[in-house]
Protein backbone atom coordinates (compact mmCIF):
# COMPACT_ATOMS: atom_id res chain seq x y z
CA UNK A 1 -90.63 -1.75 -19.78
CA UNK A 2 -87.42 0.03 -20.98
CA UNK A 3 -86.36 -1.22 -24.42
CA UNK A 4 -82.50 -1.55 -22.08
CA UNK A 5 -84.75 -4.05 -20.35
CA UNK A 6 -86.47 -5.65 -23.09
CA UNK A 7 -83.25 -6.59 -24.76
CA UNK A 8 -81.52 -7.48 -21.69
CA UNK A 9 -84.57 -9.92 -21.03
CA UNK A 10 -83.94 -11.43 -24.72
CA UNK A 11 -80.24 -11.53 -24.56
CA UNK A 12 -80.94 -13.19 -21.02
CA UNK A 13 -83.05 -16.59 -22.16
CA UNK A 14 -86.50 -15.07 -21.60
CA UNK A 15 -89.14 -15.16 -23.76
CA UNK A 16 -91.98 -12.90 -22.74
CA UNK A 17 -94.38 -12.67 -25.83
CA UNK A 18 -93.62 -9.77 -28.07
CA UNK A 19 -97.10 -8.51 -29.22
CA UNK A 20 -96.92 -5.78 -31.85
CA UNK A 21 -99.92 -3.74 -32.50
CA UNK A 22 -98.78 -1.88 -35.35
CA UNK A 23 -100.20 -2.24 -38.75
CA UNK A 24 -99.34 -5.28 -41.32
CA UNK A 25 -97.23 -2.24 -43.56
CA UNK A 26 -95.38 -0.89 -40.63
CA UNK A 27 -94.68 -4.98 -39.10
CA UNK A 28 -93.04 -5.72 -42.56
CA UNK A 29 -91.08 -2.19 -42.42
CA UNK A 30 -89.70 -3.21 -39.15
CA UNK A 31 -89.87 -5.61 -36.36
CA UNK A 32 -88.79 -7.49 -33.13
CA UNK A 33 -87.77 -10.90 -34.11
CA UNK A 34 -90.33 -13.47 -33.04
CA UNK A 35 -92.88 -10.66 -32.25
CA UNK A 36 -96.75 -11.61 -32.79
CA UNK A 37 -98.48 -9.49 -34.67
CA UNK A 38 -102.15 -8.28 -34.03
CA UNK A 39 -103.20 -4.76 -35.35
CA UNK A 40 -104.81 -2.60 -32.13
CA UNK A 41 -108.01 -2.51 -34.14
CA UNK A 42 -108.53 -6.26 -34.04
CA UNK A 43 -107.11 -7.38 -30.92
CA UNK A 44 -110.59 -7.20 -28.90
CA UNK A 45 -111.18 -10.27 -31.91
CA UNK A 46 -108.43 -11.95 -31.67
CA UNK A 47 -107.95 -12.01 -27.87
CA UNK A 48 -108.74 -15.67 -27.66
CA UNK A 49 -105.07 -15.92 -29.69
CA UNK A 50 -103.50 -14.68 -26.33
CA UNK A 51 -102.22 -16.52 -22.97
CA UNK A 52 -103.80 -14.43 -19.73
CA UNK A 53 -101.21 -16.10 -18.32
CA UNK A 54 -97.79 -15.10 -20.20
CA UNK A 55 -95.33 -12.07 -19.68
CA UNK A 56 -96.36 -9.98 -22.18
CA UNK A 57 -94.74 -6.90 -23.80
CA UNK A 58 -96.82 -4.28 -26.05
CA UNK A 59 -95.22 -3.05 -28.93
CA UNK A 60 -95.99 -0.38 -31.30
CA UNK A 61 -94.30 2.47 -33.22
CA UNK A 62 -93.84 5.08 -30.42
CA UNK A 63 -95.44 3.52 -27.30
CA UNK A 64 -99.15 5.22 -27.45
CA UNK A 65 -101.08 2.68 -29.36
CA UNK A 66 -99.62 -0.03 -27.12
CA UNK A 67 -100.14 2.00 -24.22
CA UNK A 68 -104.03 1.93 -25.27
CA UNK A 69 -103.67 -2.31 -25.46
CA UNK A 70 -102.14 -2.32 -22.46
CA UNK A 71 -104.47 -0.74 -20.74
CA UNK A 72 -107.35 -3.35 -22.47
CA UNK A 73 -105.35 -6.10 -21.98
CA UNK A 74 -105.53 -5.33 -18.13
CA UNK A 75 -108.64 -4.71 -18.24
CA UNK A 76 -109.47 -8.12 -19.86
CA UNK A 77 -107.60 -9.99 -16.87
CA UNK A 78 -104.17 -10.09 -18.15
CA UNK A 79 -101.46 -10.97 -15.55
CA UNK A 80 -98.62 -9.19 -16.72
CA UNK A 81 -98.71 -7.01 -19.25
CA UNK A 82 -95.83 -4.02 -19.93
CA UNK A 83 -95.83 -1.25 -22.56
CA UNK A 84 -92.61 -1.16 -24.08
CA UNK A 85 -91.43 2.86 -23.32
CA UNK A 86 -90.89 4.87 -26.96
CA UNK A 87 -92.03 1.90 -28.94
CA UNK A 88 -90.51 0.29 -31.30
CA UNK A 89 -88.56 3.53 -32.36
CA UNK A 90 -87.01 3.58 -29.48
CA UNK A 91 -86.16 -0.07 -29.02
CA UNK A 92 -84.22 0.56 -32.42
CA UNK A 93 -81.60 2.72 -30.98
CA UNK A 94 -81.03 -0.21 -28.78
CA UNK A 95 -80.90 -3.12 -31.00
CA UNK A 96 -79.20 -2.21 -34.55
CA UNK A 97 -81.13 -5.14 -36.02
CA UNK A 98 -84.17 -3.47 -35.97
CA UNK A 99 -84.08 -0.31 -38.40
CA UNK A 100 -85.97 3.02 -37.89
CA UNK A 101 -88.90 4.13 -39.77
């Protein structure tokens, strides 16, 4: 998913769950508003936290990380499930609220 498309889903009414993969320092640096956060390294953990079921966009700083839980996510029966293209730095040249890091 574009981040053009992302925020045009948000300004829209729709509520796909944000699911950032980043680490707890770079989440705190900068983030979607009402984003979830679960660090790559623990999601296979903390999967159970998750709906199979729910529209769900991957965040992380420049899109490979979330590509990687995408891909998992997928894998682990996930019905739809998007990688957000250039990650969150890319996102921020969309959406001024969110700064750059």
């Amino acid at each position: 998913m574009t981040p053009r498309e992302l925020v045009q889903k948000l300004g829209g009414g729709e509520a796909p769950v944000l699911l950032d993969v980043r680490e707890p320092w770079e989440y705190e640096r900068a983030r979607i508003w009402g984003s979830q956060l679960v660090p790559l390294a623990d999601l296979p953990e903390r999967l159970h936290e998750l709906d199979p079921e729910a529209e769900t966009v991957v965040i992380c700083h420049h899109g490979l990380r979330s590509a990687h839980a995408t891909r998992f996510l997928d894998h682990s029966g996930f019905q739809s499930v998007y990688n957000l293209e250039g990650g969150l730095d890319a996102y921020a040249a969309v959406d001024d609220s969110v700064p750059r890091y």
